[in-house]
PDB file of N, CA and C in Angstrom:
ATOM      1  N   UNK A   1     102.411  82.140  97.505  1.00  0.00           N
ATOM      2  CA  UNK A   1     101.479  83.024  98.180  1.00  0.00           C
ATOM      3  C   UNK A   1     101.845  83.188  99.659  1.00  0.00           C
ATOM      4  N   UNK A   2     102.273  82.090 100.371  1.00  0.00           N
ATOM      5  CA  UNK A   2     102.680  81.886 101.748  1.00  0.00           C
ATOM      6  C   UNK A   2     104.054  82.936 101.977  1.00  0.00           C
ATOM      7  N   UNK A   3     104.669  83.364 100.636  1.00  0.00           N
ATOM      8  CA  UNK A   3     106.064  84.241 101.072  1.00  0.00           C
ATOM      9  C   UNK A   3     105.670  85.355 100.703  1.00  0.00           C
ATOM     10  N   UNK A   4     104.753  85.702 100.619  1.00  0.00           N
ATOM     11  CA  UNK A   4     103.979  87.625 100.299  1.00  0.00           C
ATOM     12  C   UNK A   4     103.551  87.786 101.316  1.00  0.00           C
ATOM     13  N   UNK A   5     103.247  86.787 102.633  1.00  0.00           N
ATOM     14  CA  UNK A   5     102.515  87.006 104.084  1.00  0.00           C
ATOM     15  C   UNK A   5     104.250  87.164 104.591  1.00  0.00           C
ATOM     16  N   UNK A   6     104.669  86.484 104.204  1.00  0.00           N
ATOM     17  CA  UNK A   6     105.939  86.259 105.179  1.00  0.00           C
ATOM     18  C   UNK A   6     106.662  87.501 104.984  1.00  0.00           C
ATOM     19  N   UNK A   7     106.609  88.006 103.847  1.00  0.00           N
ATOM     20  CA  UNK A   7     106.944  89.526 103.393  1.00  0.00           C
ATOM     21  C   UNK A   7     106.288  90.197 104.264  1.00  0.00           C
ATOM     22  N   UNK A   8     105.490  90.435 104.225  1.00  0.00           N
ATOM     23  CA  UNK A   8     104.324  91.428 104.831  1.00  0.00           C
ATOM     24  C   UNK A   8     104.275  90.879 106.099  1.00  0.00           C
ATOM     25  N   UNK A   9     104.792  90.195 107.259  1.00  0.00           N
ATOM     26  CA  UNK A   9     104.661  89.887 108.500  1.00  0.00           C
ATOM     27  C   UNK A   9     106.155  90.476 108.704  1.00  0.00           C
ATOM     28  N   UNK A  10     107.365  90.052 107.820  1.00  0.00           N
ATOM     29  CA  UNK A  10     108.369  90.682 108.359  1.00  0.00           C
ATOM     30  C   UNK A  10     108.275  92.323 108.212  1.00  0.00           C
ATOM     31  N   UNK A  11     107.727  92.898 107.037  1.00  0.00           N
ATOM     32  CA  UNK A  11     108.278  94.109 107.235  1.00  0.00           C
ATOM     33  C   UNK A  11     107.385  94.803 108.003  1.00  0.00           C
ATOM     34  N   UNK A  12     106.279  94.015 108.866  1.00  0.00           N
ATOM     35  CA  UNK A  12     105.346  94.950 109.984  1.00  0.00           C
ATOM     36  C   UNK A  12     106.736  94.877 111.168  1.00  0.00           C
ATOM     37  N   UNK A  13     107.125  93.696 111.469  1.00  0.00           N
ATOM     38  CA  UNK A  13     108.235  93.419 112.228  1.00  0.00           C
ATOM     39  C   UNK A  13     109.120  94.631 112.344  1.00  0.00           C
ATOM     40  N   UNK A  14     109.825  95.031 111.290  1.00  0.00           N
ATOM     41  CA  UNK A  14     110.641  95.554 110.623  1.00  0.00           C
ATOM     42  C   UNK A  14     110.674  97.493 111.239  1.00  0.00           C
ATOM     43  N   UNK A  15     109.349  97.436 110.853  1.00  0.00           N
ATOM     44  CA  UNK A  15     108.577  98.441 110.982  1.00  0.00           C
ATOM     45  C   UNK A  15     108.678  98.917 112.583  1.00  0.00           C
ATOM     46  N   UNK A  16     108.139  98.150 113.117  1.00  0.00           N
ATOM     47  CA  UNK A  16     107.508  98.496 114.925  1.00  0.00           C
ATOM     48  C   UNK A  16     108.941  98.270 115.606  1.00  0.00           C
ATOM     49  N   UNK A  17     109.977  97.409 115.180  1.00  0.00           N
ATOM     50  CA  UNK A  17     111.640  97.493 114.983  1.00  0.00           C
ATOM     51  C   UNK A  17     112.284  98.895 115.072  1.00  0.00           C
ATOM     52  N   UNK A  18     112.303  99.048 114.154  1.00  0.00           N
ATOM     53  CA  UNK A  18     113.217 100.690 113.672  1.00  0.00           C
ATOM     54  C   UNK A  18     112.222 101.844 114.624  1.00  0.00           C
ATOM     55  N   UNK A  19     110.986 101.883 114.754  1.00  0.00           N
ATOM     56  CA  UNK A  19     110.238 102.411 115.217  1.00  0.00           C
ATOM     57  C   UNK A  19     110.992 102.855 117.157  1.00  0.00           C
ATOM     58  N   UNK A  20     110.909 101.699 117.680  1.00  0.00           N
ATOM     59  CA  UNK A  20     111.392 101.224 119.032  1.00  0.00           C
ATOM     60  C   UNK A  20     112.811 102.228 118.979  1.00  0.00           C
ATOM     61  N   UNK A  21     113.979 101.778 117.600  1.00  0.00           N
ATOM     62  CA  UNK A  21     114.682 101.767 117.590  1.00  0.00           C
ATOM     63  C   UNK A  21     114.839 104.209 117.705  1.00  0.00           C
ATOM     64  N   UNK A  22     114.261 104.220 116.993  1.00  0.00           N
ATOM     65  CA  UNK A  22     113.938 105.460 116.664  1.00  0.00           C
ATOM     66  C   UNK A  22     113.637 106.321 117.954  1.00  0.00           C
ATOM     67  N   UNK A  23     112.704 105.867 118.631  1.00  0.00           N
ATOM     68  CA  UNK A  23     111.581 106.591 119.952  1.00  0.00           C
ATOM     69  C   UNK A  23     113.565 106.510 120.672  1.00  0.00           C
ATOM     70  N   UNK A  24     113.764 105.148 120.700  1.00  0.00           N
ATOM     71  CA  UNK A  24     114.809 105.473 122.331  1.00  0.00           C
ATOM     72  C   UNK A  24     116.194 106.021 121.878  1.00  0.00           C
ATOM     73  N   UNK A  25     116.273 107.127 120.619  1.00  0.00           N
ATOM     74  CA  UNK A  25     116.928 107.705 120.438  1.00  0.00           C
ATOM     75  C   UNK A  25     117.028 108.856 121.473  1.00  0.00           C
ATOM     76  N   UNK A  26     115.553 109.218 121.914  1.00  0.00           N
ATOM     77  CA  UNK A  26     115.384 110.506 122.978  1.00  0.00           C
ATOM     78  C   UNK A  26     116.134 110.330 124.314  1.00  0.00           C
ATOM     79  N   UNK A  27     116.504 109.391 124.499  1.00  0.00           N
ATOM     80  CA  UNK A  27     117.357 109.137 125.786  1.00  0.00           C
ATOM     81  C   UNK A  27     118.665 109.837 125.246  1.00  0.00           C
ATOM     82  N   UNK A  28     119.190 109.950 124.117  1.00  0.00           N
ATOM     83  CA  UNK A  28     120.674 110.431 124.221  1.00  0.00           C
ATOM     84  C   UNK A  28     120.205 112.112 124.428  1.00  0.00           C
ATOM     85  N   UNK A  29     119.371 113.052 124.307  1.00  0.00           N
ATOM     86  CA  UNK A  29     119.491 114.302 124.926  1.00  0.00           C
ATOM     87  C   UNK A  29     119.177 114.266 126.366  1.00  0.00           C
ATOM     88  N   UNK A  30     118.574 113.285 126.848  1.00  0.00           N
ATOM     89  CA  UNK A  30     118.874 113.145 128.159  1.00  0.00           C
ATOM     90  C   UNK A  30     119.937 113.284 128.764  1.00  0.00           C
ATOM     91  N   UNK A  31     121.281 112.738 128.716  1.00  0.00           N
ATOM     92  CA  UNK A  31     121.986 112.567 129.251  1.00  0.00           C
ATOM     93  C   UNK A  31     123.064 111.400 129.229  1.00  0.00           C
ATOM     94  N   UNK A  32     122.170 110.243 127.927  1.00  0.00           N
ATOM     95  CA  UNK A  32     122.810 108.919 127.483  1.00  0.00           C
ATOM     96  C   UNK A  32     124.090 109.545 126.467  1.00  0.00           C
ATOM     97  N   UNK A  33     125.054 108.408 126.825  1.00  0.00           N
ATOM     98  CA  UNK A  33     125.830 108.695 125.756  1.00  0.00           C
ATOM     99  C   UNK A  33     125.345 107.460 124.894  1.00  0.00           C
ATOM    100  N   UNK A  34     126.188 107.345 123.813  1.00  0.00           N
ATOM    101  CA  UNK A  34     125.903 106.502 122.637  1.00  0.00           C
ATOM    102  C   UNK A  34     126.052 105.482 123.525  1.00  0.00           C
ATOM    103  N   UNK A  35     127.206 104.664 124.087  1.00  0.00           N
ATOM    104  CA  UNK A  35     127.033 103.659 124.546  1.00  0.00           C
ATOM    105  C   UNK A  35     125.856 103.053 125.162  1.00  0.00           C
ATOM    106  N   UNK A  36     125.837 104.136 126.031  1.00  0.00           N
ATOM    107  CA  UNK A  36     124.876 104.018 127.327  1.00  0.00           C
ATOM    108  C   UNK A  36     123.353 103.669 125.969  1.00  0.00           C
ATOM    109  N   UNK A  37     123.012 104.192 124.867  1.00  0.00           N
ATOM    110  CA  UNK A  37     122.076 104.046 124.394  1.00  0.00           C
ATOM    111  C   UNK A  37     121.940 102.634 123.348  1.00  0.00           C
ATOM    112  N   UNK A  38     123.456 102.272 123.265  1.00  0.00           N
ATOM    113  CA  UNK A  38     122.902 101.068 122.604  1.00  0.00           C
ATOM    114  C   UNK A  38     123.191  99.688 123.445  1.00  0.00           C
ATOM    115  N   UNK A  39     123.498 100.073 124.833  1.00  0.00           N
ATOM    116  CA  UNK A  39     123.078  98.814 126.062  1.00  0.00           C
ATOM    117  C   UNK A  39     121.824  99.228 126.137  1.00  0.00           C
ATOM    118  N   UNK A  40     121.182 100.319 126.174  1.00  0.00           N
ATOM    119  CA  UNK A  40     119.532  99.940 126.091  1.00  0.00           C
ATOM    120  C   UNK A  40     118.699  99.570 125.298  1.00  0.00           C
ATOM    121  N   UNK A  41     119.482  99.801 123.962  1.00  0.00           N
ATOM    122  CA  UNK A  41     118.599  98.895 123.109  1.00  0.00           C
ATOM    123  C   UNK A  41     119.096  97.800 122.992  1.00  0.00           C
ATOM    124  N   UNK A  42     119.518  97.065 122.976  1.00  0.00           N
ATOM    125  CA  UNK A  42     120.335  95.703 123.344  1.00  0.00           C
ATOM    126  C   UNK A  42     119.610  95.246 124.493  1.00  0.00           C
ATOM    127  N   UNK A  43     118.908  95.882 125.597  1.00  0.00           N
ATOM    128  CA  UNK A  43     118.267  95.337 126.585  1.00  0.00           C
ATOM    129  C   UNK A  43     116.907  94.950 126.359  1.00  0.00           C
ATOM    130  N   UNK A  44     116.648  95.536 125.498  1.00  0.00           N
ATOM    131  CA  UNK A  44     115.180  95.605 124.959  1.00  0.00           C
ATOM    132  C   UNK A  44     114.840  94.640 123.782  1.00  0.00           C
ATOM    133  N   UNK A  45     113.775  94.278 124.503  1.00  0.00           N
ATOM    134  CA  UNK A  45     112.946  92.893 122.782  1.00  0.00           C
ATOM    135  C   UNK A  45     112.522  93.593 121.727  1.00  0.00           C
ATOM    136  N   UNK A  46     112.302  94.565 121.889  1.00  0.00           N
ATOM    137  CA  UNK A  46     111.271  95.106 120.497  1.00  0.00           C
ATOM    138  C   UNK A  46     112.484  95.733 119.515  1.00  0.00           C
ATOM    139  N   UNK A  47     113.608  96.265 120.167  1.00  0.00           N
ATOM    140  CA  UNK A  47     114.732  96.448 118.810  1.00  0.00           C
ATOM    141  C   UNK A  47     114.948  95.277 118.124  1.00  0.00           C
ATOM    142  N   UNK A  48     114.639  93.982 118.951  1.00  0.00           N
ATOM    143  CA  UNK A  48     115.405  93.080 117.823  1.00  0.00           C
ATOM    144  C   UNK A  48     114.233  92.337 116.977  1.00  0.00           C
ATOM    145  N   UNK A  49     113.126  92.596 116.532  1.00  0.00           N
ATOM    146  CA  UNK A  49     111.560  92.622 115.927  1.00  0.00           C
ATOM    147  C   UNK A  49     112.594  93.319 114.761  1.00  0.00           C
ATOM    148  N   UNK A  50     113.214  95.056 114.050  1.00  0.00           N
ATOM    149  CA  UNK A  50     114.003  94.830 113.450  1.00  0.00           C
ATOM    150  C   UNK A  50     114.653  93.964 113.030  1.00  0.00           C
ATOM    151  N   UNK A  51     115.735  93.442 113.386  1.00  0.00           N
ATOM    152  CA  UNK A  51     117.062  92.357 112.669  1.00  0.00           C
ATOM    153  C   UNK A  51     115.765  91.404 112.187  1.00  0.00           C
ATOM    154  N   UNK A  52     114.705  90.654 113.177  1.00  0.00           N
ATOM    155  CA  UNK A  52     113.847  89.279 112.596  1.00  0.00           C
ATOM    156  C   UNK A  52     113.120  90.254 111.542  1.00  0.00           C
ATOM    157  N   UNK A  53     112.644  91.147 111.248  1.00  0.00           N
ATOM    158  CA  UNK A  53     111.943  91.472 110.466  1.00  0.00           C
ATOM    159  C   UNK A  53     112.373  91.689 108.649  1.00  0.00           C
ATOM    160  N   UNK A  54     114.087  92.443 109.082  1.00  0.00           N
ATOM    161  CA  UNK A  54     114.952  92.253 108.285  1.00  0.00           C
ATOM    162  C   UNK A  54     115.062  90.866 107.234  1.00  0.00           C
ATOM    163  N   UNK A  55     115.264  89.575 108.440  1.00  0.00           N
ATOM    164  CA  UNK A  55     115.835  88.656 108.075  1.00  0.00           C
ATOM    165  C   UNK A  55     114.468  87.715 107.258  1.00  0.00           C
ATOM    166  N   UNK A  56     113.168  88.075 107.803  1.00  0.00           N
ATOM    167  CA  UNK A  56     111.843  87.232 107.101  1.00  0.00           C
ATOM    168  C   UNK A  56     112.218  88.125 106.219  1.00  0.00           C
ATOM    169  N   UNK A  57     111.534  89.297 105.979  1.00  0.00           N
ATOM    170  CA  UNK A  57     111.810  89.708 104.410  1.00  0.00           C
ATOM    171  C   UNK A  57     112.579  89.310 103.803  1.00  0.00           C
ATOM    172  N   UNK A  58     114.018  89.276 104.247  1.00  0.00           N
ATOM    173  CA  UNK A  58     115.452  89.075 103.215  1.00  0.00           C
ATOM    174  C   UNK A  58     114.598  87.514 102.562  1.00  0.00           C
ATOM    175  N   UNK A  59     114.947  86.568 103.202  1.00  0.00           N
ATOM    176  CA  UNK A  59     114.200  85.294 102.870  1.00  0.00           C
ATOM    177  C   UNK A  59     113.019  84.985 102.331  1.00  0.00           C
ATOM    178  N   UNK A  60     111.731  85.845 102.329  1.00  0.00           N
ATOM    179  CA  UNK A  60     110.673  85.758 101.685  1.00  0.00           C
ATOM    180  C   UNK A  60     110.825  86.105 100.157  1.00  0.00           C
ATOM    181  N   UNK A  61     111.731  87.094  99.718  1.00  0.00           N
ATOM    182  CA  UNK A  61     112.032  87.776  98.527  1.00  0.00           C
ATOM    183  C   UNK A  61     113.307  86.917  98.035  1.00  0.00           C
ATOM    184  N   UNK A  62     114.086  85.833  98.649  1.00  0.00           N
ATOM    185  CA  UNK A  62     114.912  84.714  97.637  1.00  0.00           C
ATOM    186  C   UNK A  62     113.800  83.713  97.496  1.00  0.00           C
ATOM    187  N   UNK A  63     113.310  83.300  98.018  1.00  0.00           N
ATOM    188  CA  UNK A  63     112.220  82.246  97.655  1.00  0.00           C
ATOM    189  C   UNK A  63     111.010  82.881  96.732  1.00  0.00           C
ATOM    190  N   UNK A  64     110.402  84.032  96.732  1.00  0.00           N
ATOM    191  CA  UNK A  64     109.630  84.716  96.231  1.00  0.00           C
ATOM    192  C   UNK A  64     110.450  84.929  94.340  1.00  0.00           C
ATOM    193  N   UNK A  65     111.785  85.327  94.642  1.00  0.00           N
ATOM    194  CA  UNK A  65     112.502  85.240  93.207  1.00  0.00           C
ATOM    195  C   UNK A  65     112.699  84.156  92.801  1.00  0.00           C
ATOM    196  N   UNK A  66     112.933  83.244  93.850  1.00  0.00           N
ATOM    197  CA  UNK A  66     112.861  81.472  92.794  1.00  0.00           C
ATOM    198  C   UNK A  66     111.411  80.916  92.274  1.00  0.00           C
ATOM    199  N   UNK A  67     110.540  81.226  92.850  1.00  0.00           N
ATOM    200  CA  UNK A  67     108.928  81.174  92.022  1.00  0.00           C
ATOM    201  C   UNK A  67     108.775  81.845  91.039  1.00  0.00           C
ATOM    202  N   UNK A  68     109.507  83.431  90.311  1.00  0.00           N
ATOM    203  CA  UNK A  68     109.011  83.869  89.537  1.00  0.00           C
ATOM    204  C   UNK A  68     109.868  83.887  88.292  1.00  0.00           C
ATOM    205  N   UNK A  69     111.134  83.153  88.627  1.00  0.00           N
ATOM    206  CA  UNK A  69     112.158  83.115  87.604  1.00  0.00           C
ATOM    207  C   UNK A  69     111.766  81.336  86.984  1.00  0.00           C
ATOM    208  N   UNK A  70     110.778  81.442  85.988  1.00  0.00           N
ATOM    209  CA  UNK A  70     111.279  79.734  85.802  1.00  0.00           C
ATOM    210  C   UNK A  70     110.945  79.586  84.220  1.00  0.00           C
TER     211      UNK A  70
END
Protein backbone atom coordinates (compact mmCIF):
# COMPACT_ATOMS: atom_id res chain seq x y z
CA UNK A 1 0.00 0.00 0.00
CA UNK A 2 3.02 2.31 1.02
CA UNK A 3 4.31 1.92 -2.94
CA UNK A 4 0.84 3.22 -4.56
CA UNK A 5 1.65 6.59 -2.36
CA UNK A 6 5.13 6.38 -3.50
CA UNK A 7 3.68 6.01 -7.05
CA UNK A 8 1.43 8.72 -6.70
CA UNK A 9 3.99 11.15 -4.85
CA UNK A 10 6.47 10.46 -7.64
CA UNK A 11 4.38 11.00 -10.53
CA UNK A 12 2.94 14.47 -8.87
CA UNK A 13 6.86 15.04 -8.82
CA UNK A 14 7.08 13.99 -12.25
CA UNK A 15 4.34 16.06 -13.24
CA UNK A 16 5.23 19.76 -11.76
CA UNK A 17 8.92 18.36 -13.34
CA UNK A 18 8.15 18.23 -17.06
CA UNK A 19 5.75 21.05 -16.34
CA UNK A 20 8.86 23.56 -15.20
CA UNK A 21 10.55 21.74 -17.85
CA UNK A 22 7.92 22.72 -20.53
CA UNK A 23 7.03 26.64 -19.30
CA UNK A 24 11.09 27.42 -19.74
CA UNK A 25 10.92 26.23 -23.15
CA UNK A 26 9.59 30.03 -23.87
CA UNK A 27 12.98 31.39 -23.29
CA UNK A 28 14.30 29.78 -26.58
CA UNK A 29 11.97 32.36 -28.77
CA UNK A 30 13.43 34.81 -26.76
CA UNK A 31 16.60 34.75 -27.85
CA UNK A 32 18.08 31.43 -25.88
CA UNK A 33 19.77 29.10 -27.84
CA UNK A 34 19.42 25.42 -26.88
CA UNK A 35 22.40 25.57 -24.87
CA UNK A 36 21.79 28.66 -23.26
CA UNK A 37 18.30 26.82 -22.34
CA UNK A 38 19.48 23.77 -20.90
CA UNK A 39 22.15 25.75 -18.44
CA UNK A 40 18.89 27.13 -17.27
CA UNK A 41 17.31 24.32 -16.59
CA UNK A 42 20.19 22.71 -15.04
CA UNK A 43 20.17 25.87 -12.82
CA UNK A 44 16.93 25.33 -11.62
CA UNK A 45 15.43 22.81 -8.70
CA UNK A 46 12.13 22.20 -10.00
CA UNK A 47 13.49 20.47 -13.43
CA UNK A 48 15.07 17.99 -11.41
CA UNK A 49 11.44 17.09 -9.27
CA UNK A 50 11.27 15.30 -12.97
CA UNK A 51 14.40 12.80 -12.98
CA UNK A 52 13.23 12.19 -8.73
CA UNK A 53 9.83 11.76 -9.84
CA UNK A 54 10.87 9.47 -12.69
CA UNK A 55 13.06 7.51 -10.43
CA UNK A 56 10.15 7.03 -7.23
CA UNK A 57 7.84 5.78 -9.77
CA UNK A 58 10.43 3.58 -11.65
CA UNK A 59 10.98 1.94 -8.04
CA UNK A 60 7.50 1.98 -6.64
CA UNK A 61 6.27 -0.22 -9.73
CA UNK A 62 9.48 -3.02 -9.20
CA UNK A 63 8.48 -3.42 -5.71
CA UNK A 64 4.74 -2.95 -6.48
CA UNK A 65 5.41 -6.05 -9.24
CA UNK A 66 7.18 -8.13 -6.59
CA UNK A 67 3.90 -7.96 -4.26
CA UNK A 68 1.67 -8.97 -6.99
CA UNK A 69 3.61 -11.74 -8.66
CA UNK A 70 3.63 -14.56 -5.92
Amino acid sequence: MIYILFFLVGFGLSISGGISIILYLNFIPAGLTFIDYLAVIQSKVECYFFLAGIVIMGIAVQKISLFSVK
